[in-house]
Protein backbone atom coordinates (compact mmCIF):
# COMPACT_ATOMS: atom_id res chain seq x y z
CA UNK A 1 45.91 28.92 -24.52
CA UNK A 2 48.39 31.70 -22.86
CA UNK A 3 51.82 31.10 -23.71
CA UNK A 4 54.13 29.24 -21.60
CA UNK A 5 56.82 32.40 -21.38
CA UNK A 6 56.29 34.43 -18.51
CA UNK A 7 57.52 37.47 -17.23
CA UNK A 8 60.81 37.24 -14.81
CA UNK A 9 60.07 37.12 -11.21
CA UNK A 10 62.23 40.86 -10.47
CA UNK A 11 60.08 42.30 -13.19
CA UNK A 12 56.91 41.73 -11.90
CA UNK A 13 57.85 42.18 -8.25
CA UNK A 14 59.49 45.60 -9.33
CA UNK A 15 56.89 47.24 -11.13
CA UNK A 16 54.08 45.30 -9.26
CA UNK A 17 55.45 46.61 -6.03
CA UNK A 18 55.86 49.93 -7.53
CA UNK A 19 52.17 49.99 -8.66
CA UNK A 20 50.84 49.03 -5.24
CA UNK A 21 53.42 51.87 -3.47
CA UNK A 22 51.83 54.34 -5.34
CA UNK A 23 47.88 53.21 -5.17
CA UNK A 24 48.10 51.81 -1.80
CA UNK A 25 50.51 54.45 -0.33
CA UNK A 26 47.95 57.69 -1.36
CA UNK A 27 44.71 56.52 -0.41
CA UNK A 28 46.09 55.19 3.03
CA UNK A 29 46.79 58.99 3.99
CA UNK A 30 43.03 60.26 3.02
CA UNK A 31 42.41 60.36 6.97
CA UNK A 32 44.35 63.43 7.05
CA UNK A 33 42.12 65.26 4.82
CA UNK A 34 38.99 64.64 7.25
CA UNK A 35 39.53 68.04 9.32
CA UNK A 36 40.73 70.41 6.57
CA UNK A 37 38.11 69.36 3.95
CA UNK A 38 35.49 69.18 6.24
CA UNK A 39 36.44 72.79 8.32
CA UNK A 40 36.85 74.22 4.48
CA UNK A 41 32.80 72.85 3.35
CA UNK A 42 31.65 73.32 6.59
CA UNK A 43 30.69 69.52 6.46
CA UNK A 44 30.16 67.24 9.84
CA UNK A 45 32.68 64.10 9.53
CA UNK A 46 29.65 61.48 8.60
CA UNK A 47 29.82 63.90 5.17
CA UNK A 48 33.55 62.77 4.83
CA UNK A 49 33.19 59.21 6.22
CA UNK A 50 30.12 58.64 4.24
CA UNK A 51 32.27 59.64 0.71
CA UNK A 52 35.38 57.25 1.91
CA UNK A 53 32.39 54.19 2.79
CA UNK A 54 31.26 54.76 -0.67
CA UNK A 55 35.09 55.01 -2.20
CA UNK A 56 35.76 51.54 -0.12
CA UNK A 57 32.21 49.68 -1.76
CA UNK A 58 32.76 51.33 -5.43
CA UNK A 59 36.53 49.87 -4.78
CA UNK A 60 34.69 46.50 -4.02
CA UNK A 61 31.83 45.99 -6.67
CA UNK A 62 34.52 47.54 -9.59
CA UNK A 63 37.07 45.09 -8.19
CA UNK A 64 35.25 42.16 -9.06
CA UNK A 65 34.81 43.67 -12.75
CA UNK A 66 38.49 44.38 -12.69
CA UNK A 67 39.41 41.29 -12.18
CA UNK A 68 37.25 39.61 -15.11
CA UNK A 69 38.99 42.39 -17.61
CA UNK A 70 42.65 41.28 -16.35
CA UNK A 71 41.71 37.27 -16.62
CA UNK A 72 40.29 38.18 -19.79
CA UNK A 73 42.90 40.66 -21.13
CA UNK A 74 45.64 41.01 -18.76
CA UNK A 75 46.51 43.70 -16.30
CA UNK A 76 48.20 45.74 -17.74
CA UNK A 77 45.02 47.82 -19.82
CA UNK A 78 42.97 47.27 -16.61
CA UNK A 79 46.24 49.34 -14.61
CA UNK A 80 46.55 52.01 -17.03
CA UNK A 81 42.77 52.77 -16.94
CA UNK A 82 42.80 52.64 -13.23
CA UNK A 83 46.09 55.26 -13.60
CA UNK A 84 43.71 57.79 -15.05
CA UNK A 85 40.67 57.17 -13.14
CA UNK A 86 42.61 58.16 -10.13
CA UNK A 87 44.52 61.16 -11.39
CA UNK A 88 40.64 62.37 -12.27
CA UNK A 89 38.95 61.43 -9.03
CA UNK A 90 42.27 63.32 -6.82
CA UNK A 91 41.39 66.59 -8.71
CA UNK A 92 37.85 66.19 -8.29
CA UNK A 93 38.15 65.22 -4.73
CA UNK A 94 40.24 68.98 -4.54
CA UNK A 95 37.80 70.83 -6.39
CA UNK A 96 34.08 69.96 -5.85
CA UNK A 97 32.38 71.99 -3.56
CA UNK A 98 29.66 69.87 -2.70
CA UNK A 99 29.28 66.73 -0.55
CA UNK A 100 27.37 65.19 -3.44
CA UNK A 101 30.36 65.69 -5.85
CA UNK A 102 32.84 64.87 -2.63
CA UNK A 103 31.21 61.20 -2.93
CA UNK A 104 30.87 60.87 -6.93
CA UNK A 105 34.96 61.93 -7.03
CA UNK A 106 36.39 60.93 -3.70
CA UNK A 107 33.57 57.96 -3.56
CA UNK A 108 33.03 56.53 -6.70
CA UNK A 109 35.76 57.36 -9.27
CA UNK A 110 38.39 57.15 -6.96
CA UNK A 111 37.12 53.41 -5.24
CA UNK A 112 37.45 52.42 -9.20
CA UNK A 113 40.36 53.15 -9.53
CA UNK A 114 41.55 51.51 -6.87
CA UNK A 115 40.12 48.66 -8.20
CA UNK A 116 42.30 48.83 -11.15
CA UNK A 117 45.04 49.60 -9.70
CA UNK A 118 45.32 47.59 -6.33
CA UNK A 119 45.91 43.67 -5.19
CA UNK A 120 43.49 41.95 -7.30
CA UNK A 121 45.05 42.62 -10.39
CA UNK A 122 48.48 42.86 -9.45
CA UNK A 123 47.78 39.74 -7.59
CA UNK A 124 46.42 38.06 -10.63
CA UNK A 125 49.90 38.63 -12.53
CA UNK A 126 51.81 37.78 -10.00
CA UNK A 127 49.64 33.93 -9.91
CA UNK A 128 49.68 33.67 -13.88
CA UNK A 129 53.61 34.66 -13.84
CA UNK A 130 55.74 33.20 -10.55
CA UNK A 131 55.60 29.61 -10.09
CA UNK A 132 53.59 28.45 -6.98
CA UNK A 133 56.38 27.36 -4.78
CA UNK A 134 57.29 31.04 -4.89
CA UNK A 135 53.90 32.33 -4.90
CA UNK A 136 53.40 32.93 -1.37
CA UNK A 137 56.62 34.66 -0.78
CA UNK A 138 55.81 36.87 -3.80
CA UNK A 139 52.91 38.01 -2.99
CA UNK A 140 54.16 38.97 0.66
CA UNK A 141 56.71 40.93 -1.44
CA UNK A 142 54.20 42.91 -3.12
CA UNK A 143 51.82 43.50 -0.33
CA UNK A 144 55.04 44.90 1.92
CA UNK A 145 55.23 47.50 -1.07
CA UNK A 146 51.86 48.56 -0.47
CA UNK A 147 53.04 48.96 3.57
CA UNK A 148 56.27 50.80 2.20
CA UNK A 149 53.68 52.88 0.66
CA UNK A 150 52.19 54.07 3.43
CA UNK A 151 54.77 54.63 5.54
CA UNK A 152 56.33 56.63 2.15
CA UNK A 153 53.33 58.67 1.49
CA UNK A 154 51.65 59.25 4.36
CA UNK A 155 54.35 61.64 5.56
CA UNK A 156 54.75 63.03 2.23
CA UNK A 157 50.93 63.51 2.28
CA UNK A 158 51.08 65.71 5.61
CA UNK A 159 53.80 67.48 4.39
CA UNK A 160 52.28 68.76 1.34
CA UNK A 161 49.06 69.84 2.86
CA UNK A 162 51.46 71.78 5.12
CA UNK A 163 53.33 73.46 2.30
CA UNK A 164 50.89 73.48 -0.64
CA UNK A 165 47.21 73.28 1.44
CA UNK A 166 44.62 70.29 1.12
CA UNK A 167 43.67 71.46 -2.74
CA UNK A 168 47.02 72.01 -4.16
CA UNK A 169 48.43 68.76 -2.16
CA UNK A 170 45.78 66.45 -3.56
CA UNK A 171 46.69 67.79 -7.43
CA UNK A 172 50.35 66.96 -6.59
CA UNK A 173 49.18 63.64 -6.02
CA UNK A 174 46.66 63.80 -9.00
CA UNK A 175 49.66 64.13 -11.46
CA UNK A 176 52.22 61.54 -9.53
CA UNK A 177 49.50 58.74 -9.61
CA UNK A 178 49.81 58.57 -13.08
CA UNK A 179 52.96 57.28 -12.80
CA UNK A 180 51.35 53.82 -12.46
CA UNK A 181 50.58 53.71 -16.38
CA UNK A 182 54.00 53.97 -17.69
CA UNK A 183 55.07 51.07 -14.79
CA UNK A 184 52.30 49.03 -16.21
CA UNK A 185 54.01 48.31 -19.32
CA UNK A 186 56.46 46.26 -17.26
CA UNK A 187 53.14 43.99 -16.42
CA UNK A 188 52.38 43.17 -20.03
CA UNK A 189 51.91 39.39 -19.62
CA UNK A 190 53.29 37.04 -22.98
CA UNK A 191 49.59 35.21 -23.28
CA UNK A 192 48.12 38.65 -24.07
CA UNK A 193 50.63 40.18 -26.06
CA UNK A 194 48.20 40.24 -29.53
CA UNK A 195 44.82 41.83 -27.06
CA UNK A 196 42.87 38.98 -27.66
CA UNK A 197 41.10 37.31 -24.75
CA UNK A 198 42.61 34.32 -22.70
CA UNK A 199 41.03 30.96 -23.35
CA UNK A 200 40.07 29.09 -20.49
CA UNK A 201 38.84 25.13 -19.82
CA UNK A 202 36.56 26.83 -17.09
CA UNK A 203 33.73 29.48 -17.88
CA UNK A 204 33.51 32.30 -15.56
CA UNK A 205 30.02 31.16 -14.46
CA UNK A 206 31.16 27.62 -13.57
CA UNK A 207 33.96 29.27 -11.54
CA UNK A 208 31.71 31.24 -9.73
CA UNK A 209 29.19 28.68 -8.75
CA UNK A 210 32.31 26.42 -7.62
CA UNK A 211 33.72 29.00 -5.26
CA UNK A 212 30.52 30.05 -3.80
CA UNK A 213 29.62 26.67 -3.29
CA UNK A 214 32.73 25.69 -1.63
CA UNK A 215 32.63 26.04 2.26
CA UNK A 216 36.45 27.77 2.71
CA UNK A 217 35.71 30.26 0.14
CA UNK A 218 32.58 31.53 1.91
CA UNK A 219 34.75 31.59 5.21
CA UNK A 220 37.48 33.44 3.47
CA UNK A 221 34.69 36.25 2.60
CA UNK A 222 33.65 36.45 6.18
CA UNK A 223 36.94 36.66 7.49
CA UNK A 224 37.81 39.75 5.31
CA UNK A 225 35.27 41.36 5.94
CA UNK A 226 36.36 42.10 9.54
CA UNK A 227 39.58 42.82 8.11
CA UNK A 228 38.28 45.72 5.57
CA UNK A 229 35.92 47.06 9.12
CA UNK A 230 39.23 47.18 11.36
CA UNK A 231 41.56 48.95 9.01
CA UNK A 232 39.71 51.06 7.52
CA UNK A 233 38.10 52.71 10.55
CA UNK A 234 41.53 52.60 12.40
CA UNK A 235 43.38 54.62 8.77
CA UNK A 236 40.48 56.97 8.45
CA UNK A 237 39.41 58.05 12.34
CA UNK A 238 42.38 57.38 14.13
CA UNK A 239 43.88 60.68 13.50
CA UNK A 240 40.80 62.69 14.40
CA UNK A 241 40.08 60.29 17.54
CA UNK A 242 43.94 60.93 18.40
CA UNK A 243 43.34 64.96 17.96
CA UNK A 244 39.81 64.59 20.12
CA UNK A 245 41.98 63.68 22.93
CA UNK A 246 44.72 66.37 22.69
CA UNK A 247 47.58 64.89 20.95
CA UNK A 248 48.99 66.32 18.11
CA UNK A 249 48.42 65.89 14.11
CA UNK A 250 52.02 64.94 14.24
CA UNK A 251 51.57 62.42 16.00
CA UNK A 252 48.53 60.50 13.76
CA UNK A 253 51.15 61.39 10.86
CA UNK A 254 53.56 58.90 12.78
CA UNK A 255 51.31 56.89 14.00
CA UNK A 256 50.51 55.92 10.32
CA UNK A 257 53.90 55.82 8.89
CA UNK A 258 54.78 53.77 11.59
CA UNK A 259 51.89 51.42 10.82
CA UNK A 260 52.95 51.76 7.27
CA UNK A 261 56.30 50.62 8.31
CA UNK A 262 56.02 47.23 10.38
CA UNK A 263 53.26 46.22 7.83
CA UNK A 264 56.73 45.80 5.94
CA UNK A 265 57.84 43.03 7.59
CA UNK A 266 54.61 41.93 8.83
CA UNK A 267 53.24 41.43 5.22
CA UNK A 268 56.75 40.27 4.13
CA UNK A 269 56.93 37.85 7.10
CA UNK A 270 53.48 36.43 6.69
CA UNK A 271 54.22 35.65 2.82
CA UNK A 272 57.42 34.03 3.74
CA UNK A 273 55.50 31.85 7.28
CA UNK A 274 52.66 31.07 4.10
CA UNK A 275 55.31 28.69 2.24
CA UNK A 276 55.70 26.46 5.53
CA UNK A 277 52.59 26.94 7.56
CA UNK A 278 48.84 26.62 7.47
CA UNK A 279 47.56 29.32 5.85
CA UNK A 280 44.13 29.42 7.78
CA UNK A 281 45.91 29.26 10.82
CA UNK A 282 48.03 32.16 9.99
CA UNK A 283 44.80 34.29 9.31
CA UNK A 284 43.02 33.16 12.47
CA UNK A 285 46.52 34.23 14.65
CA UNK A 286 46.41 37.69 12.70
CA UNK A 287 42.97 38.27 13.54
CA UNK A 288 43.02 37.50 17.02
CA UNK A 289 46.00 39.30 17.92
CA UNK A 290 44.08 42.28 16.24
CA UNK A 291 41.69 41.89 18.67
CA UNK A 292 44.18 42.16 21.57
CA UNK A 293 46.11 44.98 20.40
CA UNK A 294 42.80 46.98 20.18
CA UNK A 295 42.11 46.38 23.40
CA UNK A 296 45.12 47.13 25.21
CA UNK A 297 45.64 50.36 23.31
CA UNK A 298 41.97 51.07 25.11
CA UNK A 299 42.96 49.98 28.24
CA UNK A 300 46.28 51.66 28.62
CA UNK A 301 47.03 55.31 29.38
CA UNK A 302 46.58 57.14 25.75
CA UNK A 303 50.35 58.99 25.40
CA UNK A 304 52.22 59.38 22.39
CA UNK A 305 54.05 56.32 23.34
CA UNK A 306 51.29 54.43 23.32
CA UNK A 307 49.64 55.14 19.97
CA UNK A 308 53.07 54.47 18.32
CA UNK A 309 53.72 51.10 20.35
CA UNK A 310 49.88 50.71 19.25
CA UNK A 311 50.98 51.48 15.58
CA UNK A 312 54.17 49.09 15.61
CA UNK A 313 51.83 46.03 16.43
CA UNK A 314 48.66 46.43 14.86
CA UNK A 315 51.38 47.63 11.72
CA UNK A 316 52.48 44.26 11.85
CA UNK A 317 48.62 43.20 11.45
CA UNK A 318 47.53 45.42 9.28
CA UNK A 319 47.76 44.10 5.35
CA UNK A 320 49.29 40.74 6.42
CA UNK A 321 46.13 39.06 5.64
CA UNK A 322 46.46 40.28 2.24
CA UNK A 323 49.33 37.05 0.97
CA UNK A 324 47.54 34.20 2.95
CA UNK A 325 44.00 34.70 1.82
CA UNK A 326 45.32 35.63 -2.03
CA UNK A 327 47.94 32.50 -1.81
CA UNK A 328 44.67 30.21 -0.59
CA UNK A 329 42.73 31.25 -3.07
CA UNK A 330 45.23 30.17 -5.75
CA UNK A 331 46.02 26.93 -3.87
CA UNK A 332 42.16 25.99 -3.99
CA UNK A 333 40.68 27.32 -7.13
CA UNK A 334 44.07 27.38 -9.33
CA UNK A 335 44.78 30.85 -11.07
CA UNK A 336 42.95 31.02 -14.29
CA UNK A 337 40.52 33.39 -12.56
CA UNK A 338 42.22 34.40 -9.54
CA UNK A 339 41.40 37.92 -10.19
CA UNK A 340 37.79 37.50 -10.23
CA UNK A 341 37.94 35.35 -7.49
CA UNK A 342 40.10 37.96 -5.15
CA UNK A 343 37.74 40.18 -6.26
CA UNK A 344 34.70 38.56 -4.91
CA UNK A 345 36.75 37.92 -2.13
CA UNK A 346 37.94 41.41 -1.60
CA UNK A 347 34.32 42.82 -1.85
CA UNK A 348 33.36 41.30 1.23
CA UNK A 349 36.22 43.59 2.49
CA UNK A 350 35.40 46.69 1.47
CA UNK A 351 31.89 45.93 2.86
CA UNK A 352 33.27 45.91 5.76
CA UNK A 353 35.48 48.69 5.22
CA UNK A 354 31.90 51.33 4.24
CA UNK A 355 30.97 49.47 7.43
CA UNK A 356 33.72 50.40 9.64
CA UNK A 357 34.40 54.22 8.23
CA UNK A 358 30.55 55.08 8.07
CA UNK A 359 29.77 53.94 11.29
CA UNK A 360 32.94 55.58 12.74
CA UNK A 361 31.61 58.84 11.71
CA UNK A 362 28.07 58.19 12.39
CA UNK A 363 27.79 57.13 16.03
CA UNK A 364 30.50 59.63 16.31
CA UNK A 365 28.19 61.90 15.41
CA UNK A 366 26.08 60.56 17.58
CA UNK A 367 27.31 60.04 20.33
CA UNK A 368 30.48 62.22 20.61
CA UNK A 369 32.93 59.32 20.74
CA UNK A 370 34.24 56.24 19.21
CA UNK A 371 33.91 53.54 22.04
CA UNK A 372 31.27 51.81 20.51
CA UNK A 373 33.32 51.55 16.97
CA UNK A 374 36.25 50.07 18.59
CA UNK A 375 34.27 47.34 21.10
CA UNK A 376 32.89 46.15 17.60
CA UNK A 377 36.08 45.98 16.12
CA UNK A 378 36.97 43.71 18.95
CA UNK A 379 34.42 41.32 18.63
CA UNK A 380 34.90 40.97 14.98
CA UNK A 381 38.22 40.31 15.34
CA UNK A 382 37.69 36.80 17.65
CA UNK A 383 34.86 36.29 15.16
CA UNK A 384 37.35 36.35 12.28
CA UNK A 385 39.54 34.17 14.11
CA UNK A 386 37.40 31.72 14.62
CA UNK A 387 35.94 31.22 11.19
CA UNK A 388 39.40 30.90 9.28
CA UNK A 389 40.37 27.65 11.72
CA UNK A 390 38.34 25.22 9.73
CA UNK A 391 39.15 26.65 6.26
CA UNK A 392 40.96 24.29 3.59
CA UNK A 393 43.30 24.97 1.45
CA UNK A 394 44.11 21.76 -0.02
CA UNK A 395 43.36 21.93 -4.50
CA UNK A 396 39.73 21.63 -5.44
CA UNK A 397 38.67 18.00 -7.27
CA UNK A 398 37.23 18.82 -10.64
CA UNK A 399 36.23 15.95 -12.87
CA UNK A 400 38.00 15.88 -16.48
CA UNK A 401 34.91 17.99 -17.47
CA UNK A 402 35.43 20.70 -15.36
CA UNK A 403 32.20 20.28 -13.46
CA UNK A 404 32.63 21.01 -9.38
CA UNK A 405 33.35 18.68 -6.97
């Protein structure tokens, strides 16, 4: 059985949140590579969006995988492997020349990595090591660092394609993502310490066929997969739908900093609103509000005032799913495999996330615009609202045995 130490609450919010600056913080600024990479290849932007879809499903099906390892072994190998994935698929992403090795570097070894090195696992941790009236609120904590990231990096992104170019900028960030493996050894959890596995009273096989048995958890998929369509398409064609209609790069640099920013407190606000409200409820609000936001921001008189009163709300939006749906998953299942679980969970997400950044650049291609992207997003976004009402939260019933309720 794992040890009964654990790790101290700043420790694990500290190098957790670092972790998730770093991971989160880079690939949120890839939508500023779309024009220079695909100008420099010659490439139409379904080449590019077709690379990122496959970097948001590899990010998905390795997640789940990742999460088994960190149950099994703890996070902090599964972090340090994701560390070097990264640094590997940045300088590929710089210097293949094809859009066949754009989508095995930018696609696949990069969506590993951020398997590795992203909410599932840090997530896990931060279940096995804060206590659960504290859980919440943690996990809030560590999803604003992955908003601080983005409002961080993003800039910092633009401003090194500016002064280095696209290749250069993306081998600057090749060598700082590595980073994450020395911060990782803050994440060593005591019930690993020797590298054996973890014993558990519950088999991964029975845990699976409990959760996907269990109503809320199949709701809780659905739901996040509208999330992963909505963000994604908004971080990865916003800029180039802002530029289509005159306005500056600037101003999609801001406009994702900015989101970056209020995700702070909106991610920090949720976790805290997740200790005293329903959960479900929370989601449903977010998702619906989503919905609004995207269609005012259609409605209104584009201006650069609008896309960064645009930014400031759907900021607040944007990852603050991320603590309520993690939290309920605990709450239901318990956290002996929460990292599995989040990453079932967070597949259906980046399902919808190749859904919303493929078909962003393919009906774009298409059709010259984005309108028909966006009108989905709408509609998923009351559909997601709708199907987190009835989820519950309340502890799962498991005999003495273990079997399922």
């Amino acid at each position: 059985m794992q040890s009964p130490a654990r790790l101290s609450i700043a420790q694990v919010l500290i190098c957790g949140g670092a972790i998730v600056t770093l991971s989160m913080g880079i690939r949120h600024g890839f939508g500023l590579w779309l024009q220079p990479i695909t100008q420099a290849h010659d490439w139409t932007r379904e080449s590019f969006a077709l690379a990122i879809a496959v970097q948001n499903l590899a990010w998905g099906v390795f997640g789940i995988f990742a999460g088994m390892l960190a149950d099994r072994f703890g996070g902090a190998r599964v972090l340090m492997g994701g560390a070097l994935l990264y640094a590997a698929g940045l300088a590929g992403m710089a210097l293949t020349t094809t859009s066949l090795g754009f989508a095995l570097t930018a696609g696949v070894l990069i969506g590993m990595a951020q398997a590795g090195t992203t909410y599932a696992v840090v997530y896990g941790v931060i279940g096995r090591q804060i206590p659960a009236d504290k859980r919440s609120w943690a996990m809030g904590m560590a999803a604003a660092a992955g908003s601080f990231g983005q409002f961080l990096m993003v800039p910092v992104e633009g401003l090194l394609i500016d002064r280095l170019g696209w290749q250069d900028a993306l081998l600057a960030l090749g060598v700082a993502v590595l980073l994450i493996a020395p911060l990782a050894l803050g994440l060593r959890e005591p019930g690993f310490a020797t590298g054996a596995p973890a014993k558990r009273e519950q088999s991964i096989a029975h845990a699976l066929r409990e959760a996907f048995r269990y109503r809320s958890f199949q709701l809780l998929m659905a739901g996040y997969f509208v999330c992963g369509f909505q963000v994604v398409f908004i971080g990865v064609h916003m800029p180039s739908y802002l530029k289509d209609h005159g306005l500056s790069p600037q101003v999609a640099s801001y406009a994702l900093a900015i989101i970056g920013l209020f995700n702070v407190v909106g991610t920090y606000a949720v976790g805290v609103l997740g200790q005293r409200l329903s959960r479900p409820k929370i989601l449903s609000f977010i998702y619906f509000a989503r919905s609004v936001a995207i269609t005012v921001f259609l409605l209104a008189p584009l201006t650069p005032a609008s896309v960064y009163v645009f930014s400031a709300v759907i900021g607040l939006l944007w990852l603050s799913t991320v603590p309520p749906t993690n939290a309920v998953l605990a709450q239901i299942f318990g956290v002996a495999h929460l990292s599995m679980l989040s990453g079932f969970v967070f597949f259906s997400h980046q399902i919808g996330s190749f859904m919303g950044v493929w078909l962003g650049g393919m009906l774009y291609d298409r059709t010259g615009s984005y309108d028909i992207v966006w009108l989905i997003a709408i509609a998923l976004g009351v559909f997601a609202g709708l199907v987190n009402l009835p989820v519950r939260e309340t502890p799962i019933q498991r005999a003495p045995s273990g079997a399922a309720a």
